[in-house]
PDB file of N, CA and C in Angstrom:
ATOM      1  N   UNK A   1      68.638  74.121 110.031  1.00  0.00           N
ATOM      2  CA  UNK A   1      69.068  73.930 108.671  1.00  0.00           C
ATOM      3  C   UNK A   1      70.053  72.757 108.653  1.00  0.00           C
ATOM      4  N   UNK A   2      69.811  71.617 107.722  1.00  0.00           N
ATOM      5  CA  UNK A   2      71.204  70.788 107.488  1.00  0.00           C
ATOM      6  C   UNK A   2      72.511  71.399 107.176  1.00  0.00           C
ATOM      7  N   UNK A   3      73.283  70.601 107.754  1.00  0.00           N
ATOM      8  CA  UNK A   3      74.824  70.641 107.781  1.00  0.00           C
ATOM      9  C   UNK A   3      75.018  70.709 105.853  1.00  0.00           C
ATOM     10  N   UNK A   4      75.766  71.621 105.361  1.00  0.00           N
ATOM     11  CA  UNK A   4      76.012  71.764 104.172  1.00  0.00           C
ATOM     12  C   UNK A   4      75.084  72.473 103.195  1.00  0.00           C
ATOM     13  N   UNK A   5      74.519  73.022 103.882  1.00  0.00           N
ATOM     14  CA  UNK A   5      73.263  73.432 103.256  1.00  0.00           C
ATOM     15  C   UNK A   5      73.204  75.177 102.501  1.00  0.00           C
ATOM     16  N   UNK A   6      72.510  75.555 101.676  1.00  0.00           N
ATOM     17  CA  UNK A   6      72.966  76.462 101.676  1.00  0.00           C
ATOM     18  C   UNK A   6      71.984  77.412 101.495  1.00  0.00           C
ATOM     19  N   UNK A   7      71.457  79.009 102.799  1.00  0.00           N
ATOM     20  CA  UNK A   7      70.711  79.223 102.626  1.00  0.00           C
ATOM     21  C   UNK A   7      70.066  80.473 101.676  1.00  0.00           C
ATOM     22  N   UNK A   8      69.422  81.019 101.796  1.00  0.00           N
ATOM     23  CA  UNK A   8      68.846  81.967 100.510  1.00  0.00           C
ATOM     24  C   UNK A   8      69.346  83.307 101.613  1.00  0.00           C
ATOM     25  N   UNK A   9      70.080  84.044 100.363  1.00  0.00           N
ATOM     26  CA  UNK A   9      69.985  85.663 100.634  1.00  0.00           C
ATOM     27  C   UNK A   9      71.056  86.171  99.781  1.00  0.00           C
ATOM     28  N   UNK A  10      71.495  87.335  99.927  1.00  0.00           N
ATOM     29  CA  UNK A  10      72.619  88.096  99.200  1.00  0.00           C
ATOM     30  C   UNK A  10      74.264  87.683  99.481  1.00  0.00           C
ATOM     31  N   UNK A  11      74.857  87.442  98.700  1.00  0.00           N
ATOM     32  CA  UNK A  11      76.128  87.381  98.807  1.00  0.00           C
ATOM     33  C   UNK A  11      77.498  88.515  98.024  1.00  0.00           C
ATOM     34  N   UNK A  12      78.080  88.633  98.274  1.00  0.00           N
ATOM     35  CA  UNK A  12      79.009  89.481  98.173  1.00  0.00           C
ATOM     36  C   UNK A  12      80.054  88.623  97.279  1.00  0.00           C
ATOM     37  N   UNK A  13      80.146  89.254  96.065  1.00  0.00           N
ATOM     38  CA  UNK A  13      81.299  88.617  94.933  1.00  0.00           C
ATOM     39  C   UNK A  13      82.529  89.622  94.714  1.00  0.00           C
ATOM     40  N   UNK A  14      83.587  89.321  95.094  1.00  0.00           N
ATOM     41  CA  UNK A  14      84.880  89.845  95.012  1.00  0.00           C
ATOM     42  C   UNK A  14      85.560  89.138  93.980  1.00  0.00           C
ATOM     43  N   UNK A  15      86.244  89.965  93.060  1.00  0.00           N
ATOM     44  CA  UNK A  15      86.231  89.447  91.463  1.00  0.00           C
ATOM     45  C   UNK A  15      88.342  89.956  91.703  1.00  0.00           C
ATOM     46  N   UNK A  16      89.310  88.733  92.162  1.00  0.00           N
ATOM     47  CA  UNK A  16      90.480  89.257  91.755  1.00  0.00           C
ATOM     48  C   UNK A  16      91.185  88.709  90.667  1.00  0.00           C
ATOM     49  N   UNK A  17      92.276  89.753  90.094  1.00  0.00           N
ATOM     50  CA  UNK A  17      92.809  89.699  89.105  1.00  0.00           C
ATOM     51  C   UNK A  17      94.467  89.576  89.142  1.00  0.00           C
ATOM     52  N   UNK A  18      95.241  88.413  88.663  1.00  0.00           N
ATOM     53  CA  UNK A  18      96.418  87.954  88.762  1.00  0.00           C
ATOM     54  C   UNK A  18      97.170  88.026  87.501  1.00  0.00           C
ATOM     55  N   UNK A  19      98.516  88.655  87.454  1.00  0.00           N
ATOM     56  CA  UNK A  19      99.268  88.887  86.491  1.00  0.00           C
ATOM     57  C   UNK A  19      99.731  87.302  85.752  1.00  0.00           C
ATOM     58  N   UNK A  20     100.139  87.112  85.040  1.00  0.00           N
ATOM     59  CA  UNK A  20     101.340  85.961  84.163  1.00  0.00           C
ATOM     60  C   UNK A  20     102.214  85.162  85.187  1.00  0.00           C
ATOM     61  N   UNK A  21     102.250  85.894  86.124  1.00  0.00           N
ATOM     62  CA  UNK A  21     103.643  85.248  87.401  1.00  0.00           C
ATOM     63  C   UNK A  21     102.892  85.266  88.779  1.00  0.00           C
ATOM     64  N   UNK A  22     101.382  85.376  88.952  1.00  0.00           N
ATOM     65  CA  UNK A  22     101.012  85.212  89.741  1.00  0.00           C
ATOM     66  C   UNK A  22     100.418  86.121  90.686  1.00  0.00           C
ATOM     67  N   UNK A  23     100.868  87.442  90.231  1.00  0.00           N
ATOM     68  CA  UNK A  23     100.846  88.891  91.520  1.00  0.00           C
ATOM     69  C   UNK A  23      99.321  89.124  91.376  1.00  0.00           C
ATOM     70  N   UNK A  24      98.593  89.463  92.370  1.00  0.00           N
ATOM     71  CA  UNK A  24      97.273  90.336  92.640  1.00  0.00           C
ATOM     72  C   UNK A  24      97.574  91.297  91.800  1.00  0.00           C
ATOM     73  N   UNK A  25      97.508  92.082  90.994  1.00  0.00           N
ATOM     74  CA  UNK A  25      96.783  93.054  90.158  1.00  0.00           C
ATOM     75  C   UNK A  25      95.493  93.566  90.444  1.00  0.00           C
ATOM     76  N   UNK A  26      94.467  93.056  90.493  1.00  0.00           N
ATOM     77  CA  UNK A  26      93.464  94.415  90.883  1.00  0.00           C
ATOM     78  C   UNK A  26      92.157  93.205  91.781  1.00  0.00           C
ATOM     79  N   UNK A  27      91.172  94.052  92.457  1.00  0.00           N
ATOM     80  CA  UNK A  27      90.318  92.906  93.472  1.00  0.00           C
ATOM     81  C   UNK A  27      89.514  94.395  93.078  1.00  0.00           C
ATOM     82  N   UNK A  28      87.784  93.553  92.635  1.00  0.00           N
ATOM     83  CA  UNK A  28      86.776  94.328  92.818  1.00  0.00           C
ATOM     84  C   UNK A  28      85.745  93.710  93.892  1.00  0.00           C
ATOM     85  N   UNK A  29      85.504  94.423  95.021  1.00  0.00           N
ATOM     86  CA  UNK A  29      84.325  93.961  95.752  1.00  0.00           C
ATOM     87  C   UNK A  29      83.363  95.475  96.278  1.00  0.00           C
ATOM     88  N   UNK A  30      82.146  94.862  95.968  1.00  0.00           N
ATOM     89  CA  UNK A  30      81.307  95.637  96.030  1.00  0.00           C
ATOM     90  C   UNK A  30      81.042  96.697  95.118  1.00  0.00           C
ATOM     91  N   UNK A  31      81.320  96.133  94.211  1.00  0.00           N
ATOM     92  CA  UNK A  31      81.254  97.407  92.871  1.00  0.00           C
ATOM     93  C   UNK A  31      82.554  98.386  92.612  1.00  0.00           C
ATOM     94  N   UNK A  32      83.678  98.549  94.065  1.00  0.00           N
ATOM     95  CA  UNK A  32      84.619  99.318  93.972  1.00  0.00           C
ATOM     96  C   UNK A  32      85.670  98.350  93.475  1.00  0.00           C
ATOM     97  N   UNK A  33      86.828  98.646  92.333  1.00  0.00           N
ATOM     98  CA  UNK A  33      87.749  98.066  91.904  1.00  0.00           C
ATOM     99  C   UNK A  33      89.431  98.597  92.483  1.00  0.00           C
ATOM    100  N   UNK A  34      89.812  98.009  92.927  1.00  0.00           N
ATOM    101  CA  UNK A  34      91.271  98.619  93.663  1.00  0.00           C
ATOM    102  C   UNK A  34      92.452  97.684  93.070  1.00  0.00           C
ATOM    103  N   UNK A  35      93.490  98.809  92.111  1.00  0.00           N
ATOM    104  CA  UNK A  35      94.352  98.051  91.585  1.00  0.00           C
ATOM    105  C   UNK A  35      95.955  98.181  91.892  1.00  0.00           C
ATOM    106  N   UNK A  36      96.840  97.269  91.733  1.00  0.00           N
ATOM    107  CA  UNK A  36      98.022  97.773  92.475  1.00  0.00           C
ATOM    108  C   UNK A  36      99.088  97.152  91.647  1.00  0.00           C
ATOM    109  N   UNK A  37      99.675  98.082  91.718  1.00  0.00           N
ATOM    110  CA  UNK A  37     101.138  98.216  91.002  1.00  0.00           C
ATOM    111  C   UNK A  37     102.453  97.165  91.996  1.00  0.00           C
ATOM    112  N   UNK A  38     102.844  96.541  91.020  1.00  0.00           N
ATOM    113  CA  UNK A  38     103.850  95.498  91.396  1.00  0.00           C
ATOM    114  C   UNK A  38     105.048  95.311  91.111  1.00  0.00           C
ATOM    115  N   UNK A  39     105.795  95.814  92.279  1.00  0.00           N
ATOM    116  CA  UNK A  39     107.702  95.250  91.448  1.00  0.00           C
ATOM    117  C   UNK A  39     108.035  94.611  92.045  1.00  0.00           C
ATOM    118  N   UNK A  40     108.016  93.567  90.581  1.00  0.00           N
ATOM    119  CA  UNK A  40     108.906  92.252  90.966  1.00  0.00           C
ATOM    120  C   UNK A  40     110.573  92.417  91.003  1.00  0.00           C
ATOM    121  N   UNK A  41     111.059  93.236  90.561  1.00  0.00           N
ATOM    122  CA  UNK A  41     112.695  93.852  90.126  1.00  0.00           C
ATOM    123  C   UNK A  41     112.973  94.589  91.307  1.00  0.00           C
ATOM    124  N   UNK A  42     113.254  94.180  92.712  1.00  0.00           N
ATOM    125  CA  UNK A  42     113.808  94.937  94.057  1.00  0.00           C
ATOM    126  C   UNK A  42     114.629  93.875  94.713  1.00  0.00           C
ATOM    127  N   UNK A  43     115.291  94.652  95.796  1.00  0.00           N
ATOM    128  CA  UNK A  43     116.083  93.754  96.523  1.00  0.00           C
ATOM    129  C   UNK A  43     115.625  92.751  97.242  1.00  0.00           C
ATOM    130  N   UNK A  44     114.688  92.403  97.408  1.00  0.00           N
ATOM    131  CA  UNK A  44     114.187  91.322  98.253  1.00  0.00           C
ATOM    132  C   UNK A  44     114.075  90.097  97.171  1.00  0.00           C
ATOM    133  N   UNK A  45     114.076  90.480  96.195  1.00  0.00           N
ATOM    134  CA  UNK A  45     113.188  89.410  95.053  1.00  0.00           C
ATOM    135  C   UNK A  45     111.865  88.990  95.071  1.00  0.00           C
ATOM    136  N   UNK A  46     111.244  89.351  95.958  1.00  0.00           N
ATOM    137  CA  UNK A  46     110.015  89.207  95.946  1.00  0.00           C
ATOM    138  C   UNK A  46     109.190  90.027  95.413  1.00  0.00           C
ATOM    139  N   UNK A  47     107.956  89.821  94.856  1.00  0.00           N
ATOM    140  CA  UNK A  47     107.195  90.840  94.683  1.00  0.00           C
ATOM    141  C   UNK A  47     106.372  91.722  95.764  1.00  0.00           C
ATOM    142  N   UNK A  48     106.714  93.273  95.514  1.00  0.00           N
ATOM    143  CA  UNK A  48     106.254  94.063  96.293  1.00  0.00           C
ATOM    144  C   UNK A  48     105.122  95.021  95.961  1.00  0.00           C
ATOM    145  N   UNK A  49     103.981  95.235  96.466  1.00  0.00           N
ATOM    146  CA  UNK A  49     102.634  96.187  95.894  1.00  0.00           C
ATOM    147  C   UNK A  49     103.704  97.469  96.104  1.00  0.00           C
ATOM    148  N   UNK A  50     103.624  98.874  95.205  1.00  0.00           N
ATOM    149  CA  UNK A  50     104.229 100.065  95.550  1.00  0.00           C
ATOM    150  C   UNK A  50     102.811 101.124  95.635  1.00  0.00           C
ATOM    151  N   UNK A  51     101.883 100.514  94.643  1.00  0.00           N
ATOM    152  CA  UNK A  51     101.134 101.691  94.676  1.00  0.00           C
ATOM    153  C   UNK A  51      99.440 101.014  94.691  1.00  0.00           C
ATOM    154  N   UNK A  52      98.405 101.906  95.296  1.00  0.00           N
ATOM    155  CA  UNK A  52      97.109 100.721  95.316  1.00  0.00           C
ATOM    156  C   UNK A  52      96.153 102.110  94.562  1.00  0.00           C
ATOM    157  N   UNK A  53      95.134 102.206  93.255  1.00  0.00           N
ATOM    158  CA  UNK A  53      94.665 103.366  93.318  1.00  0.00           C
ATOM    159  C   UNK A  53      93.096 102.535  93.088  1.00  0.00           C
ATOM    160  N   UNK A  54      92.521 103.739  93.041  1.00  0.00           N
ATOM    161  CA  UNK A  54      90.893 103.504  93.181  1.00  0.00           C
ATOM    162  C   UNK A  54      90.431 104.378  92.708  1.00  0.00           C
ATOM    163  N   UNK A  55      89.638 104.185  91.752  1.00  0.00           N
ATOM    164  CA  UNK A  55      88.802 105.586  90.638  1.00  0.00           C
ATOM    165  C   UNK A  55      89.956 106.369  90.131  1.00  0.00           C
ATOM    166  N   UNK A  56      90.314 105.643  89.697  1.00  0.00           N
ATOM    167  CA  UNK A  56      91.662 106.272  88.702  1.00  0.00           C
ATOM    168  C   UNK A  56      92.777 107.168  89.582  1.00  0.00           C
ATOM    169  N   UNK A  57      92.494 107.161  90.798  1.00  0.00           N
ATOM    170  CA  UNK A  57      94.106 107.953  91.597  1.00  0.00           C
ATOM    171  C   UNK A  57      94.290 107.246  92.270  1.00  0.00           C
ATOM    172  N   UNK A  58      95.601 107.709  92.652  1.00  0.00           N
ATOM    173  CA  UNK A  58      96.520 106.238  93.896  1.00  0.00           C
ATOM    174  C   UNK A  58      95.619 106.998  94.782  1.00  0.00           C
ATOM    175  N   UNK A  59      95.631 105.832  96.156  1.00  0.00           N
ATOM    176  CA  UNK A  59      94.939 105.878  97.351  1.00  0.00           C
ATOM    177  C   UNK A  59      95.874 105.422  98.052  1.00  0.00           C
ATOM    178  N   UNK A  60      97.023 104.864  97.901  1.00  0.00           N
ATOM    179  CA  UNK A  60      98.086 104.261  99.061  1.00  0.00           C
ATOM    180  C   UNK A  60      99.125 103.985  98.253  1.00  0.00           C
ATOM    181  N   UNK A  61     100.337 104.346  99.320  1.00  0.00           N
ATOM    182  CA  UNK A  61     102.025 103.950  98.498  1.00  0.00           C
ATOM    183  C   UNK A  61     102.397 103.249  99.435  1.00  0.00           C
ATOM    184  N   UNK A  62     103.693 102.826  98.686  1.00  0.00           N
ATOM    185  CA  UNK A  62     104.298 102.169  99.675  1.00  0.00           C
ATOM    186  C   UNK A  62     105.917 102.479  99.423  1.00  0.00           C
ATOM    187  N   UNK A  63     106.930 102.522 100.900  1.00  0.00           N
ATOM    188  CA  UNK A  63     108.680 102.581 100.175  1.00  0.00           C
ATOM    189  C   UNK A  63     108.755 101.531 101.084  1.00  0.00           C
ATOM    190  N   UNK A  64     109.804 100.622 100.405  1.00  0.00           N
ATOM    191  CA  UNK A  64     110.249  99.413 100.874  1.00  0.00           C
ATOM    192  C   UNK A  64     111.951  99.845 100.772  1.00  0.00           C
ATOM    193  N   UNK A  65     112.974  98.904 101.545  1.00  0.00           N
ATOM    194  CA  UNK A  65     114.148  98.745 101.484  1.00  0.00           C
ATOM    195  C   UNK A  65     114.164  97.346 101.549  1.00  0.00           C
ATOM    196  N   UNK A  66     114.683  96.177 102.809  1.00  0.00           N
ATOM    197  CA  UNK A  66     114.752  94.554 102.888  1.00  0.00           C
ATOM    198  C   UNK A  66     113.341  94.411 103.110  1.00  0.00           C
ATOM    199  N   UNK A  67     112.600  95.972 103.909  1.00  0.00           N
ATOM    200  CA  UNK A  67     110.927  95.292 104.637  1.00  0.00           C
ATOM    201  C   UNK A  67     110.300  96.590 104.302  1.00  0.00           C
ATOM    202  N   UNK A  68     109.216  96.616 104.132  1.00  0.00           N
ATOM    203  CA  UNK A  68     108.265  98.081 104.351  1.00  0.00           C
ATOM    204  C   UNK A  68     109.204  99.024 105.256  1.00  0.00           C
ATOM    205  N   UNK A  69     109.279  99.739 104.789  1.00  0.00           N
ATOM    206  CA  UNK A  69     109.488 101.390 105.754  1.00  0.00           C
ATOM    207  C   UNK A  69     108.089 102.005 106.051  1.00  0.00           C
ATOM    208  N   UNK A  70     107.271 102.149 104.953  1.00  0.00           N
ATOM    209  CA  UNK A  70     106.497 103.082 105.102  1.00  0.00           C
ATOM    210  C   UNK A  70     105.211 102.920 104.175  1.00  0.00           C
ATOM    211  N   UNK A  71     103.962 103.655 104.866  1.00  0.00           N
ATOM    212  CA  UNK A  71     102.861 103.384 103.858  1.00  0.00           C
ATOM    213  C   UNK A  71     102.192 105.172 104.169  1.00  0.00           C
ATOM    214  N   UNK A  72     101.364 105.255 102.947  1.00  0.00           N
ATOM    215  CA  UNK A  72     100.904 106.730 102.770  1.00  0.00           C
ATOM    216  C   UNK A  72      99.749 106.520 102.466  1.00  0.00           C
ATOM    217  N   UNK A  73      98.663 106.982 103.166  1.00  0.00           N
ATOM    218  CA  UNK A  73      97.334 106.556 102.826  1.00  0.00           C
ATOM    219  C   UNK A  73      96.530 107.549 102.608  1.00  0.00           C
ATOM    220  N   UNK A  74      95.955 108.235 101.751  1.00  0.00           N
ATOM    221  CA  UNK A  74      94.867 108.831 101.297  1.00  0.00           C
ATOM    222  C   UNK A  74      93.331 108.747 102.143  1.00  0.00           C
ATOM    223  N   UNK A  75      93.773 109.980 103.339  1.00  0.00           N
ATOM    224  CA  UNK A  75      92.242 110.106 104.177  1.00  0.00           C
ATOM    225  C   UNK A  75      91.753 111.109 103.693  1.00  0.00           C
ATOM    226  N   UNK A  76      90.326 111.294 102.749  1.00  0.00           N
ATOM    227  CA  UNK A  76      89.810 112.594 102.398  1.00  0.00           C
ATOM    228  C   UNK A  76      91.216 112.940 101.871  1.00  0.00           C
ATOM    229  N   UNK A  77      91.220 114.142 102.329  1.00  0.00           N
ATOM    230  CA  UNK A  77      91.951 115.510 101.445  1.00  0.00           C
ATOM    231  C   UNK A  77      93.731 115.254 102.088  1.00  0.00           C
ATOM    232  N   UNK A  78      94.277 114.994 103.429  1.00  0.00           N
ATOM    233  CA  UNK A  78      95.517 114.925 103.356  1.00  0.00           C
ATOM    234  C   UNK A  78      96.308 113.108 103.494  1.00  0.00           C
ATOM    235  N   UNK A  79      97.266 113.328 103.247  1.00  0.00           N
ATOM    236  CA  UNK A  79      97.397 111.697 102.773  1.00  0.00           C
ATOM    237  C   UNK A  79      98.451 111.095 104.434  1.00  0.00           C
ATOM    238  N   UNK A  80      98.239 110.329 105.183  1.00  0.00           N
ATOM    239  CA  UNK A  80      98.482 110.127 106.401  1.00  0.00           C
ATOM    240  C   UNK A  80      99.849 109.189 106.233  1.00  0.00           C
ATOM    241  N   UNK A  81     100.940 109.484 106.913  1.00  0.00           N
ATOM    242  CA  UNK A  81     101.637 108.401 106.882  1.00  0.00           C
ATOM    243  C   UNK A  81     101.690 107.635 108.023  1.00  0.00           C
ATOM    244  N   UNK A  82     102.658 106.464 107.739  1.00  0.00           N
ATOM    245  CA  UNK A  82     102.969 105.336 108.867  1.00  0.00           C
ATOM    246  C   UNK A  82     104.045 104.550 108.446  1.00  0.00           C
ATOM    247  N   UNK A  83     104.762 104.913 109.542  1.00  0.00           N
ATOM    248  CA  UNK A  83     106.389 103.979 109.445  1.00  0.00           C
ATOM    249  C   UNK A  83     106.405 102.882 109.956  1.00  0.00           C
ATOM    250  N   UNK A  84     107.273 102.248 109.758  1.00  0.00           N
ATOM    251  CA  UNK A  84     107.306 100.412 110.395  1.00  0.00           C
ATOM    252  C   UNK A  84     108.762 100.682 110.397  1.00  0.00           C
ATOM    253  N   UNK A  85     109.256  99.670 111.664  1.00  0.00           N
ATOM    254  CA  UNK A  85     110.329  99.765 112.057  1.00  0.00           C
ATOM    255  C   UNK A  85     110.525  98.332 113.151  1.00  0.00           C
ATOM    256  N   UNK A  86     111.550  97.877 113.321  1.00  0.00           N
ATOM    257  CA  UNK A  86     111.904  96.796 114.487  1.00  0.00           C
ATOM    258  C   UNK A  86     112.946  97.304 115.160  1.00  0.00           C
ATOM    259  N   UNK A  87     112.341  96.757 116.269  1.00  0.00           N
ATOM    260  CA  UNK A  87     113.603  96.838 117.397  1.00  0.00           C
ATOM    261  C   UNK A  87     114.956  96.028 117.560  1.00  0.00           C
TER     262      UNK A  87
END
């Protein structure tokens, strides 16, 4: 096949969505839409995702302090955590 070329088959369209100031708000790929909650108003000043849901319930949190502490993820039926931490 030539260099630049482009060939025939299926491609995959991921459709994301950005607030007024720039933040990810929601990404659909593959038919599933996953949207996430954003505070820009924390101590870091940055914007931070707190919450990500999918088919209308959260599927993942998040607690932040200067960095992530922690994320909570929705496996099946109990919701798994994971801490972050530095040495």
């Amino acid at each position: 096949m030539p260099e630049n070329a482009l060939s025939a088959g299926t491609y995959a369209v991921t459709t994301v969505v950005y607030d007024g100031d720039g933040n990810k708000v929601s990404e659909t790929a593959g038919g599933v839409t996953t949207k996430y909650l954003v505070d820009t108003l924390n101590p870091t000043g940055l914007p931070q995702v707190l919450d990500e849901t999918g088919n209308g319930a959260v599927t993942r949190t998040y607690a932040y302090g200067l960095q992530r502490i922690s994320e909570n993820q929705l496996n099946g039926s109990p919701w798994t955590p994971s801490f972050y931490g530095t040495e």
